[in-house]
C-alpha atoms as a PDB file:
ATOM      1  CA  UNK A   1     -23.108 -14.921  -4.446  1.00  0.00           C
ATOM      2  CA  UNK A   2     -20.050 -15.948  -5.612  1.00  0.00           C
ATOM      3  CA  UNK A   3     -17.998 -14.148  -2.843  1.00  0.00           C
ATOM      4  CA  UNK A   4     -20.027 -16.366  -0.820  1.00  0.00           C
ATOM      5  CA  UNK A   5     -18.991 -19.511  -2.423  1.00  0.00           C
ATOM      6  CA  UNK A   6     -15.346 -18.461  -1.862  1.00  0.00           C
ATOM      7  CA  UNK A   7     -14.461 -17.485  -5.383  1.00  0.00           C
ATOM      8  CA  UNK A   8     -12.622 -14.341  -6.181  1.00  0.00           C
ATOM      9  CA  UNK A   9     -13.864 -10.715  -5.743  1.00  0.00           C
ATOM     10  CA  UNK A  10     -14.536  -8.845  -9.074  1.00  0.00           C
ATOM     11  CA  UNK A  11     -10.718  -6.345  -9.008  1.00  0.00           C
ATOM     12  CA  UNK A  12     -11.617  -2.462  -9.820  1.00  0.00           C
ATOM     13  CA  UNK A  13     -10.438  -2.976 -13.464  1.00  0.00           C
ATOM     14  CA  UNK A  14     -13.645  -5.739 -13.635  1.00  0.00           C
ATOM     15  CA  UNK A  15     -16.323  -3.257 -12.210  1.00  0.00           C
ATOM     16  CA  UNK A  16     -17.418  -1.676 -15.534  1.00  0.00           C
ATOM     17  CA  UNK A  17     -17.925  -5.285 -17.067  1.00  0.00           C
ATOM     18  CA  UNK A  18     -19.748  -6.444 -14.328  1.00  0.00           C
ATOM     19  CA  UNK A  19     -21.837  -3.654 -14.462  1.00  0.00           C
ATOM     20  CA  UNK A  20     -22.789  -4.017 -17.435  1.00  0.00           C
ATOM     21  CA  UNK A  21     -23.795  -7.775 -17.294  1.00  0.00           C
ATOM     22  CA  UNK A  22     -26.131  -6.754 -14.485  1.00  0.00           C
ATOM     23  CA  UNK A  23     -27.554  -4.264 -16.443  1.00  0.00           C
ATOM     24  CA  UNK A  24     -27.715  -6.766 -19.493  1.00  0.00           C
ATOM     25  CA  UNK A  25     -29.049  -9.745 -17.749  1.00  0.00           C
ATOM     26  CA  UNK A  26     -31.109  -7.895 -15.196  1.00  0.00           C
ATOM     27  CA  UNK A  27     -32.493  -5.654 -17.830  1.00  0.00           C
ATOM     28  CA  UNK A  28     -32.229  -2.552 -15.203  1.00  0.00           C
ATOM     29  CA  UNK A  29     -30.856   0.802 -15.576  1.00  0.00           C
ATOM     30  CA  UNK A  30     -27.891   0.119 -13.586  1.00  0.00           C
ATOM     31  CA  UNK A  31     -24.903   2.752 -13.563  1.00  0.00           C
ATOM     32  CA  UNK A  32     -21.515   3.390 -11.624  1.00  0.00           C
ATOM     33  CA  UNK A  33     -20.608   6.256 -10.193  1.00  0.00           C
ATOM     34  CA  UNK A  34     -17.629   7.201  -8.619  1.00  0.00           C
ATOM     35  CA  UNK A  35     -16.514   9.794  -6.676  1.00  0.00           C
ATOM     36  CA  UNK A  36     -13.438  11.054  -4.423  1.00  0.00           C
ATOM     37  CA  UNK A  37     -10.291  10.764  -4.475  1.00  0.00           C
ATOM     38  CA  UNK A  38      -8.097   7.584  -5.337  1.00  0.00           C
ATOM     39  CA  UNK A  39      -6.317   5.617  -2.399  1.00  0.00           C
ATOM     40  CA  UNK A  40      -3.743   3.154  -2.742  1.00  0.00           C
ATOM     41  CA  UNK A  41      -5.304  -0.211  -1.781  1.00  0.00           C
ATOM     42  CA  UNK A  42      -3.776  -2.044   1.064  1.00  0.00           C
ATOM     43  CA  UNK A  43      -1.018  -4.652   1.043  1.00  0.00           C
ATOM     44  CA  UNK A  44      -2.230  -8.219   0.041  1.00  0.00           C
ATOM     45  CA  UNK A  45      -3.158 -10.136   3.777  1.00  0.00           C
ATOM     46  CA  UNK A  46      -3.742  -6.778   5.537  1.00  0.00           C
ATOM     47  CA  UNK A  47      -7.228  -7.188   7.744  1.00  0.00           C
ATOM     48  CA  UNK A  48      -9.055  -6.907  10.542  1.00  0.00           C
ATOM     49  CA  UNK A  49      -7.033  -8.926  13.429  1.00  0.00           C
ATOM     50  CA  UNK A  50      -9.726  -7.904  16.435  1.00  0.00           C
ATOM     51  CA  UNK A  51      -6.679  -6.092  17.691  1.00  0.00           C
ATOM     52  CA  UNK A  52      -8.028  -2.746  17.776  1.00  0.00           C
ATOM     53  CA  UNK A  53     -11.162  -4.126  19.907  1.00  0.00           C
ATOM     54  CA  UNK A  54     -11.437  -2.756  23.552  1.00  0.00           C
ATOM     55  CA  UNK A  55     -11.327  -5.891  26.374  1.00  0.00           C
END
């Protein structure tokens, strides 16, 4: 919800905490897993333009 509102997106380093709070104040067994291999994240303002869109 808070994405929604605008406010900033949990980073990587943030993902353990948050899943633990959700586990905490949901009282579910919630758990992480990740798998793969590790990509370098793309440069800050990179998105979607449309420009790859047929016309």
């Amino acid at each position: 919800m808070a994405a929604l509102r605008g406010d900033q997106l949990p980073t990587v380093d943030q993902l353990t905490t948050l899943i633990d709070r959700c586990r905490r104040d949901l009282a579910l067994p919630i758990t992480l897993s990740v798998s793969g291999e590790p990509r370098t994240p793309a440069p800050e303002g990179a998105g979607c333009t449309g420009a790859h869109r047929r016309r």
